[in-house]
Protein backbone atom coordinates (compact mmCIF):
# COMPACT_ATOMS: atom_id res chain seq x y z
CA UNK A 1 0.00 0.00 0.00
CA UNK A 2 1.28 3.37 -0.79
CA UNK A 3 2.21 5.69 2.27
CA UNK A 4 -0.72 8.11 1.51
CA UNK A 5 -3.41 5.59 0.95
CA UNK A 6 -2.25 4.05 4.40
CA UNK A 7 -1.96 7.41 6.18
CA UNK A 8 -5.74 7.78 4.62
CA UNK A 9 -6.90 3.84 5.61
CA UNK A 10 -5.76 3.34 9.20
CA UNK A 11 -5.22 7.72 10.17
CA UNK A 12 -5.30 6.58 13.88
CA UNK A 13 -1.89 5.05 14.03
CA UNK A 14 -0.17 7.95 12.81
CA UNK A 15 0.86 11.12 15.09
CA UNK A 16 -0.08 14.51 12.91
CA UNK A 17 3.05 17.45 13.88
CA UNK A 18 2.36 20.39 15.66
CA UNK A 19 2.27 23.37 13.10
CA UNK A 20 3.31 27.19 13.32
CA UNK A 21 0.28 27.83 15.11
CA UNK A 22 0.63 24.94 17.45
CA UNK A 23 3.66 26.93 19.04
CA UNK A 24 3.59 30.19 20.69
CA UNK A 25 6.12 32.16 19.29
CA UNK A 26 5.25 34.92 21.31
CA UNK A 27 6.32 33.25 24.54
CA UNK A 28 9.38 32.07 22.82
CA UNK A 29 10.15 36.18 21.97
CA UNK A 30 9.45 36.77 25.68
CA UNK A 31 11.98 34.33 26.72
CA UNK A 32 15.08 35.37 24.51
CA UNK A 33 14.52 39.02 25.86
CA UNK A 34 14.28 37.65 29.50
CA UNK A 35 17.94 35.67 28.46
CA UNK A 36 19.92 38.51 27.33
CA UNK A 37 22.37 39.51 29.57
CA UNK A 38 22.49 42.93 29.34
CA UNK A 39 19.60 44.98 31.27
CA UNK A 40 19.37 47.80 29.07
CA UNK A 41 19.15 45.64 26.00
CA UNK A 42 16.86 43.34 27.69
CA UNK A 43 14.15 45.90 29.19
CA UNK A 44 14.01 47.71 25.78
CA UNK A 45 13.09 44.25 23.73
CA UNK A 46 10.62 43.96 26.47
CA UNK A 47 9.54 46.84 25.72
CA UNK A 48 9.20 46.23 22.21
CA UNK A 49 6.99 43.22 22.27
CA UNK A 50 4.27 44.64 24.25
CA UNK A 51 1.23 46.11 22.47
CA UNK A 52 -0.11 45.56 18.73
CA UNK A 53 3.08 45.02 16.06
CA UNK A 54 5.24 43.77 19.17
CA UNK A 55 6.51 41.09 16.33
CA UNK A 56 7.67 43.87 13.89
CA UNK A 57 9.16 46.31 16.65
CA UNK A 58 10.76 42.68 18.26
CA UNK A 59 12.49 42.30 14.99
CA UNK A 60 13.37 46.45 14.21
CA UNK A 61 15.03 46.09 17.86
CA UNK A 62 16.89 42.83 17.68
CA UNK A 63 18.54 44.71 14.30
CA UNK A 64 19.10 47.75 16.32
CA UNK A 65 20.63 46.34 18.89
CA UNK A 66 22.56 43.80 16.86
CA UNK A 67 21.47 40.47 18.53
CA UNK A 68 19.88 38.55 15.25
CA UNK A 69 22.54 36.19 14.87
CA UNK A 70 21.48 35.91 18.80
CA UNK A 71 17.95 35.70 18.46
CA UNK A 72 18.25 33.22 15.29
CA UNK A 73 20.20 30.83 17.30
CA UNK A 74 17.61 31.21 20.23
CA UNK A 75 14.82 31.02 17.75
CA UNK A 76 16.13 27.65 16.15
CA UNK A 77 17.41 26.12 19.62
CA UNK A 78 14.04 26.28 20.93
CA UNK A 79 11.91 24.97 17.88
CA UNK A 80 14.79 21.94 18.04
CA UNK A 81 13.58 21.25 21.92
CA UNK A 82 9.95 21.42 21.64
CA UNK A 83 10.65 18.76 18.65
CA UNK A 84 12.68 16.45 21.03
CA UNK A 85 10.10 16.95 22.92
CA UNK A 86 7.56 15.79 20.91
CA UNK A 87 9.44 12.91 19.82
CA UNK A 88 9.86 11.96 23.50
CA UNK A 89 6.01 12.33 24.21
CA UNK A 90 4.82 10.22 20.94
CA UNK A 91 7.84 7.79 21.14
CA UNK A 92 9.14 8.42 18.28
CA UNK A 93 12.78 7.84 17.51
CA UNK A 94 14.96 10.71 15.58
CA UNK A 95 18.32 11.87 15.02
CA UNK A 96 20.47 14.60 16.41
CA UNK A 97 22.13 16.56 13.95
């Protein structure tokens, strides 16, 4: 049987992925500003993300202040855990690369 016809056929055995929308990148924003280091920087991204357009002021301020390469890694670090994490929950094996 072809992958797709099964996935159709016997749905219940299969685990569907959590999407963009499944994780809250807000929160995620809110943490790397409560992990920087350095207060000034850190109150001013806080700053940033509160209100309406906090994601377009988030990244204006993370270019401003020069921590993208920062946030990036942050970013990309945190979507790896919450996969791990999902793997651990639905017992699914995977590979660290």
């Amino acid at each position: 049987m072809i992958l797709a016809e099964d996935i159709v056929m016997d749905f219940e055995k299969y685990v569907t992925i959590p999407s963009k929308y499944d994780m809250n990148e807000y929160d995620i924003m809110e943490d790397f500003c409560l992990a920087v280091k350095n207060e000034r920087h850190q109150q001013q991204l806080l700053t940033a993300i509160r209100g309406k357009g906090a994601f377009r002021r988030f990244k204006d301020k993370i270019i401003a202040l020069d921590l993208e390469d920062d946030w990036y890694d942050y970013y990309h670090n945190r979507l790896k855990e919450i996969a791990i994490d999902f793997c651990h929950r639905h017992e699914i094996k995977y590979e660290d690369k």
